[in-house]
Protein backbone atom coordinates (compact mmCIF):
# COMPACT_ATOMS: atom_id res chain seq x y z
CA UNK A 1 175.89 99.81 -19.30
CA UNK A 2 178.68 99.17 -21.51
CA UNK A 3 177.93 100.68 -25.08
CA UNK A 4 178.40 99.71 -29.01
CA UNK A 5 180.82 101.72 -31.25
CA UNK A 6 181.95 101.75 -34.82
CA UNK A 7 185.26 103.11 -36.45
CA UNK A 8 185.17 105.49 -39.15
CA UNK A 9 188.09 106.47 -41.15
CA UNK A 10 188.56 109.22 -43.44
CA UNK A 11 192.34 109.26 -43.67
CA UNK A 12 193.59 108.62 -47.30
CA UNK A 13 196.19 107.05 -46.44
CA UNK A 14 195.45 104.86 -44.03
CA UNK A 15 192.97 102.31 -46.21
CA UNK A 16 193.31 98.88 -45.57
CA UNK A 17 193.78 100.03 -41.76
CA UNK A 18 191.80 98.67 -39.28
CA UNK A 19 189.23 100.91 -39.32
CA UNK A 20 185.53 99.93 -40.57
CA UNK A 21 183.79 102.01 -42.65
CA UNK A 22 185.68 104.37 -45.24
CA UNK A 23 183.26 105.77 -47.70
CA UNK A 24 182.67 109.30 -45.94
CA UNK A 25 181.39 110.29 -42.61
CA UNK A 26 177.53 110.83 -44.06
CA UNK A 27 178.12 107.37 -45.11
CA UNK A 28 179.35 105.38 -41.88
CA UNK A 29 176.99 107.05 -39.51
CA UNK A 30 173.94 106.09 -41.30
CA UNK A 31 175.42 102.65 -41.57
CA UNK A 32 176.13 102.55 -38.05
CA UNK A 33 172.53 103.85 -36.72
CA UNK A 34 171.18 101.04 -39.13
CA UNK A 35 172.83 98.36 -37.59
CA UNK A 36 171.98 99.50 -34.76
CA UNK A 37 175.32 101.13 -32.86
CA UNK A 38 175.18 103.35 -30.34
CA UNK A 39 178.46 105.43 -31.22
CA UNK A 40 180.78 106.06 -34.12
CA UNK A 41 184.89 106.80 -33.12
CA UNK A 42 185.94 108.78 -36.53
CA UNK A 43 189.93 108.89 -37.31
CA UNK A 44 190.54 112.50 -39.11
CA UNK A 45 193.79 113.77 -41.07
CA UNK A 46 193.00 117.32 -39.40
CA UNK A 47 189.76 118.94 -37.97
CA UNK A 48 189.84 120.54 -40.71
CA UNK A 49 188.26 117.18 -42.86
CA UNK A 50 185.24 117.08 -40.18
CA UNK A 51 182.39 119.53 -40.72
CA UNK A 52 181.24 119.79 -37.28
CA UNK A 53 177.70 120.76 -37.90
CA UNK A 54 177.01 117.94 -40.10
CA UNK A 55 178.20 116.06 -38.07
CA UNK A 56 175.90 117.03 -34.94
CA UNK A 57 173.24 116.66 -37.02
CA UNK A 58 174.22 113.11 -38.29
CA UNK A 59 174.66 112.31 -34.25
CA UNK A 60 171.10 114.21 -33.88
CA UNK A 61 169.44 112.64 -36.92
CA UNK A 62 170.42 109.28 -36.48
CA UNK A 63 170.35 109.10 -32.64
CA UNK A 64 174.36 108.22 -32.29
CA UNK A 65 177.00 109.60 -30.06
CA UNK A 66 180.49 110.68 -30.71
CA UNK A 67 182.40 107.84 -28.49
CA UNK A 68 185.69 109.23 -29.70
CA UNK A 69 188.36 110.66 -32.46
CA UNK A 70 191.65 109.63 -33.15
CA UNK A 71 194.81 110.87 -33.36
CA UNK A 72 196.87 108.18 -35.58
CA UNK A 73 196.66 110.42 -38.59
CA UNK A 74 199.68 112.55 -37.36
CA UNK A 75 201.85 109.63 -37.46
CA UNK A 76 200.21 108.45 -40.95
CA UNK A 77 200.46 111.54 -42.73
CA UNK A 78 202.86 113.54 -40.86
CA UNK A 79 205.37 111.04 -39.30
CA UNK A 80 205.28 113.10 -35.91
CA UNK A 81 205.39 111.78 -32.56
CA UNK A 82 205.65 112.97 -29.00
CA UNK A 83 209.22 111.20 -28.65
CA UNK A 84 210.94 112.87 -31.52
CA UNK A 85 214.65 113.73 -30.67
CA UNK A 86 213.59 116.91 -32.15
CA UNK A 87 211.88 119.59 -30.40
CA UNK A 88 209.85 121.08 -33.18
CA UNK A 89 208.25 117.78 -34.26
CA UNK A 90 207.53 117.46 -30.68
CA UNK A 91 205.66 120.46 -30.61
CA UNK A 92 204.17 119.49 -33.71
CA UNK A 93 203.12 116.29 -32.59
CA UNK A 94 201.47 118.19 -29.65
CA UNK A 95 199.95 120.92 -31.62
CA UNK A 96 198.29 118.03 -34.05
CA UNK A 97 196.71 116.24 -30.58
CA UNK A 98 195.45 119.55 -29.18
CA UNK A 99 193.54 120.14 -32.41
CA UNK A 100 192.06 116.76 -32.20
CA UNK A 101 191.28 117.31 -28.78
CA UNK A 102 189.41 120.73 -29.64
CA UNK A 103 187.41 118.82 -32.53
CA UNK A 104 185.89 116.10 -30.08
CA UNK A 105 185.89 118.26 -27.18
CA UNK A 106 182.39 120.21 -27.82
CA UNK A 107 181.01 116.40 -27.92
CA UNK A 108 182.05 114.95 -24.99
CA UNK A 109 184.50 112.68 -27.64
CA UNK A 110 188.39 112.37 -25.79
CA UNK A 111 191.32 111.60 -28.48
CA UNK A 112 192.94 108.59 -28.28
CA UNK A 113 196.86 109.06 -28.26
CA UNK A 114 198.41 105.84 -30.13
CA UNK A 115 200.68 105.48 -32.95
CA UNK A 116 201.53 109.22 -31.94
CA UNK A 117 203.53 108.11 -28.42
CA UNK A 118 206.77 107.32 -30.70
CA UNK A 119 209.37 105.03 -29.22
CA UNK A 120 212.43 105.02 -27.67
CA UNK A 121 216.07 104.72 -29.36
CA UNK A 122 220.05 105.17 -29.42
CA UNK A 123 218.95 108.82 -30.24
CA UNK A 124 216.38 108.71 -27.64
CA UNK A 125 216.71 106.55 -24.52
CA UNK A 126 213.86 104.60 -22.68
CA UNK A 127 214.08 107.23 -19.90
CA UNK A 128 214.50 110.51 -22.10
CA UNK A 129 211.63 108.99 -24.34
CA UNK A 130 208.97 108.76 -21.57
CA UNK A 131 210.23 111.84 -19.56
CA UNK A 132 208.51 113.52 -23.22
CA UNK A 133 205.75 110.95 -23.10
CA UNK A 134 204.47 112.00 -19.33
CA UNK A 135 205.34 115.87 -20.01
CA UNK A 136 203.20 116.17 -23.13
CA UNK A 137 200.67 113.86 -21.50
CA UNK A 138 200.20 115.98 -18.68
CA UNK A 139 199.67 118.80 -21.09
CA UNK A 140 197.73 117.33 -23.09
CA UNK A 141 195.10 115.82 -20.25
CA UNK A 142 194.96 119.27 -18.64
CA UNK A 143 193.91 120.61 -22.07
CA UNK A 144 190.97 118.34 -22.48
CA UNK A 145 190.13 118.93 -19.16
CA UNK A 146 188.16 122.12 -20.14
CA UNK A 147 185.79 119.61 -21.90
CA UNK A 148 185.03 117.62 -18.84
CA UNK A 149 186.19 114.43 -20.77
CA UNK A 150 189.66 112.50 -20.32
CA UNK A 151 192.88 112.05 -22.56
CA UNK A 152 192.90 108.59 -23.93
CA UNK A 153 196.58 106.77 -23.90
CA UNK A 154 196.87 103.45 -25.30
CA UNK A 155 199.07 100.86 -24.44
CA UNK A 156 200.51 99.42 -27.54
CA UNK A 157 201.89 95.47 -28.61
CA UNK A 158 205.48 95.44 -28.82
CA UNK A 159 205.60 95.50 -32.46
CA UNK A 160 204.24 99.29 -32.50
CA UNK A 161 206.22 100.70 -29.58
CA UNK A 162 208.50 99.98 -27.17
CA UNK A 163 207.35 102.57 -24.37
CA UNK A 164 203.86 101.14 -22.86
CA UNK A 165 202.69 97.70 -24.16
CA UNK A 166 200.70 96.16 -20.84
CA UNK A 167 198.01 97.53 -18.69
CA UNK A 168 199.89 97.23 -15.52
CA UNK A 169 202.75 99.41 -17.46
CA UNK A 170 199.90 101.74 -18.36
CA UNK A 171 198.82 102.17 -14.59
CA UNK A 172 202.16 103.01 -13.81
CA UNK A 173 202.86 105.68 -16.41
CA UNK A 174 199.41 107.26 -15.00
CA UNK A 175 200.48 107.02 -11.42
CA UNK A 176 203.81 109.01 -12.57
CA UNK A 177 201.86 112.21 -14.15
CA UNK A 178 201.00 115.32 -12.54
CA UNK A 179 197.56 115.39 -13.90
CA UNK A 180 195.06 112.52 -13.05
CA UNK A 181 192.72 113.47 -16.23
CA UNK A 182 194.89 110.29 -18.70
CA UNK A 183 192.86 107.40 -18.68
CA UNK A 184 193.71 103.85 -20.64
CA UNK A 185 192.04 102.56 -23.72
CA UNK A 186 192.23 98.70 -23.57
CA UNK A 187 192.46 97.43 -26.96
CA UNK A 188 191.65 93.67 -27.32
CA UNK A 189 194.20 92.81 -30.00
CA UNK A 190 196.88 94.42 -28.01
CA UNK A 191 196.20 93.07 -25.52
CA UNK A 192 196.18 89.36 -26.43
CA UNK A 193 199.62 89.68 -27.61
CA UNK A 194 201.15 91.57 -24.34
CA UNK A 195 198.82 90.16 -21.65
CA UNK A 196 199.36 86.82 -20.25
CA UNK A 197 196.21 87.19 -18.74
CA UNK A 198 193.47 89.60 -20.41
CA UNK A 199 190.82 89.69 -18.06
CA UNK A 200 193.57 89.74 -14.87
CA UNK A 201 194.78 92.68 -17.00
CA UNK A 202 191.64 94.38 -16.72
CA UNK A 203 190.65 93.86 -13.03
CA UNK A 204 194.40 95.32 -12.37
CA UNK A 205 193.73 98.83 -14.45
CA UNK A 206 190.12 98.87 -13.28
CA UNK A 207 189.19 102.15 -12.52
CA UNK A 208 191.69 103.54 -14.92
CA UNK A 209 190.34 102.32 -18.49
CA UNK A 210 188.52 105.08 -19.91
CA UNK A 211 187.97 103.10 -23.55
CA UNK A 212 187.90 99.48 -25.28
CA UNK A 213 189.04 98.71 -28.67
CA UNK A 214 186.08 95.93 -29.24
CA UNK A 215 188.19 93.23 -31.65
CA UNK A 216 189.72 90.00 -32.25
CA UNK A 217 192.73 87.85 -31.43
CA UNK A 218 193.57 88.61 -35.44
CA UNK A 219 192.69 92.79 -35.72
CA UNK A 220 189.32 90.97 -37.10
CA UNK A 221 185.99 91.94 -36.38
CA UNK A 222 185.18 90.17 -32.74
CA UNK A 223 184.04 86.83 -33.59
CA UNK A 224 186.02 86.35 -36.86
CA UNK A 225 188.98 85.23 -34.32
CA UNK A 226 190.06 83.10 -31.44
CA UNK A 227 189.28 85.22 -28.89
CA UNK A 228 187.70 84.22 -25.44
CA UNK A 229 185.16 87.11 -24.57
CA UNK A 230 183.59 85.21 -21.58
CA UNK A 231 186.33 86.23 -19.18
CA UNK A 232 187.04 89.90 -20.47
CA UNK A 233 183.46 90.63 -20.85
CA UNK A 234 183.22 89.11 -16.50
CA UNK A 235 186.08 91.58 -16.02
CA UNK A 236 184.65 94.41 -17.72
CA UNK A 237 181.14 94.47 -15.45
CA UNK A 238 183.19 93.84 -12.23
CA UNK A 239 185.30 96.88 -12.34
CA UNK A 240 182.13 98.42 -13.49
CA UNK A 241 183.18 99.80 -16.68
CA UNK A 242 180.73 101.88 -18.70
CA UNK A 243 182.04 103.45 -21.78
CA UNK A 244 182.31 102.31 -25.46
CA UNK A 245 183.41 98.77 -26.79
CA UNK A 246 184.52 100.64 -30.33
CA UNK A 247 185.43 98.29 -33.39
CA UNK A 248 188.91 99.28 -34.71
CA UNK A 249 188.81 96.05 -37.25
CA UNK A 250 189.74 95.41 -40.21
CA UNK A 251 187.01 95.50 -42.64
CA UNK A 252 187.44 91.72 -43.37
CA UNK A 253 186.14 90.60 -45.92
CA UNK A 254 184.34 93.78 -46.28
CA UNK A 255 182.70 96.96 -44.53
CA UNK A 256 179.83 95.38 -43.98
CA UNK A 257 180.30 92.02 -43.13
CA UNK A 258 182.93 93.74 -40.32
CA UNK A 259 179.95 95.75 -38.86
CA UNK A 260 177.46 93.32 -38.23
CA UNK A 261 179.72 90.63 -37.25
CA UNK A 262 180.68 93.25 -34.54
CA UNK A 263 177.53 94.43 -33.47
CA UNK A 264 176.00 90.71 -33.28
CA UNK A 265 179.16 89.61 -31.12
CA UNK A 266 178.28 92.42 -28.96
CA UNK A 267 175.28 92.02 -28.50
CA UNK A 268 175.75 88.52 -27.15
CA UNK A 269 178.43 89.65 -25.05
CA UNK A 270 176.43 92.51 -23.06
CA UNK A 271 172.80 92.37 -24.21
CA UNK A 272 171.25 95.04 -26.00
């Protein structure tokens, strides 16, 4: 049974992102659990921000999961990413993840590697760029192994990176590591800009999505859009998927509004 998610932000400097609620993590899980998600995906600046006992008992208290925690923020903030020409920001970049990692780990949460892959350039070439990509993803997935969960990697629209934009592309970077603990988040919005056909898309990756980025054909909450859910939803159930469907919106026209447009589409798409 596919389940309901909500983003939380607490990144600074991120506001206006598309991320739902911003006010405070006390604040978006109680909103959450009153709409009536199943899951809240919070996007840190460090583990550090995240009091971990308060937040089990939030998840306790209001009968919520952790679906999953973001790594963005080192990008944001810091500006690092695991294609740097330079080593050190490499490491950095790596260091940053791992500490993510460790944060969701204890509740069965896997970090989502995005904005953090980098890109390729005249400094660092296509095949230079994802020779880093795969070597810090198989570090990084045999790291979160100890957890039991996966490594999220997410296949960005070409306007964000040039590495990974399609979930065919996304198999084959998996297919090329040494560890088989990387799975694919398959974000809607992405999606409809790379993927001539979304649901097609899907049924190819199959087995291999480990997440889905719940949202419309304009980074809107889904249903504020043009998107067709029909098919994608069809796909979804026949590879059998399970996880979260996690709103990374915009909070358009407001927090609220976002939220229960979300949870309302949802719940029209797969029941609940």
């Amino acid at each position: 049974m596919i389940k309901s998610s909500v983003t939380i932000s607490l990144v600074e400097q991120a506001r206006g992102g598309p991320f739902v609620f911003w006010d405070g993590l006390e604040d978006g899980c109680r909103r959450a659990a009153e709409l009536g998600f199943d899951a809240v995906e919070v996007f840190a600046p460090s583990p550090a921000a995240v009091d971990s006992r308060l937040l089990q008992s939030l998840l306790d208290d209001l009968n919520l999961k952790l679906a999953a925690v973001g790594t963005g923020a080192g990008w944001v903030i810091h500006h690092w990413q695991l294609c740097s020409e330079n080593a050190d920001e490499r490491q950095q970049a790596r260091d940053f993840i791992r500490s993510i990692i460790d944060m969701g780990g204890p509740f069965g949460a896997p970090a989502i590697i995005g904005s953090m892959q980098g890109r390729w350039d005249a400094a660092v070439p296509r095949d230079a760029a994802l020779d880093h990509l795969r070597h810090a993803l198989d570090d990084l997935g045999h790291h979160a192994g100890q957890y039991q969960i996966p490594l999220i990697y997410e296949p960005l629209n070409r306007y964000e990176t040039n590495l990974v934009c399609t979930m065919a592309d996304g198999v084959d970077l998996l297919q090329s590591l040494a560890t088989d603990n990387v799975k694919l988040l398959a974000d809607l919005f992405h999606m409809h800009i790379e993927e001539a056909d979304m649901s097609a898309a899907i049924r190819t990756a199959a087995d291999a999505i480990g997440h889905v980025h719940f949202v419309d054909s304009n980074r809107q909450a889904a249903g504020r859009g043009h998107m067709q859910y029909g098919p994608i939803v069809a796909a979804l159930r026949e590879i059998g998927y399970s996880g979260y469907a996690s709103a990374e919106v915009l909070p358009l026209p407001d927090s609220e509004t976002a939220a229960r447009q979300t949870i309302e589409t949802f719940r029209e798409c797969f029941g609940g």
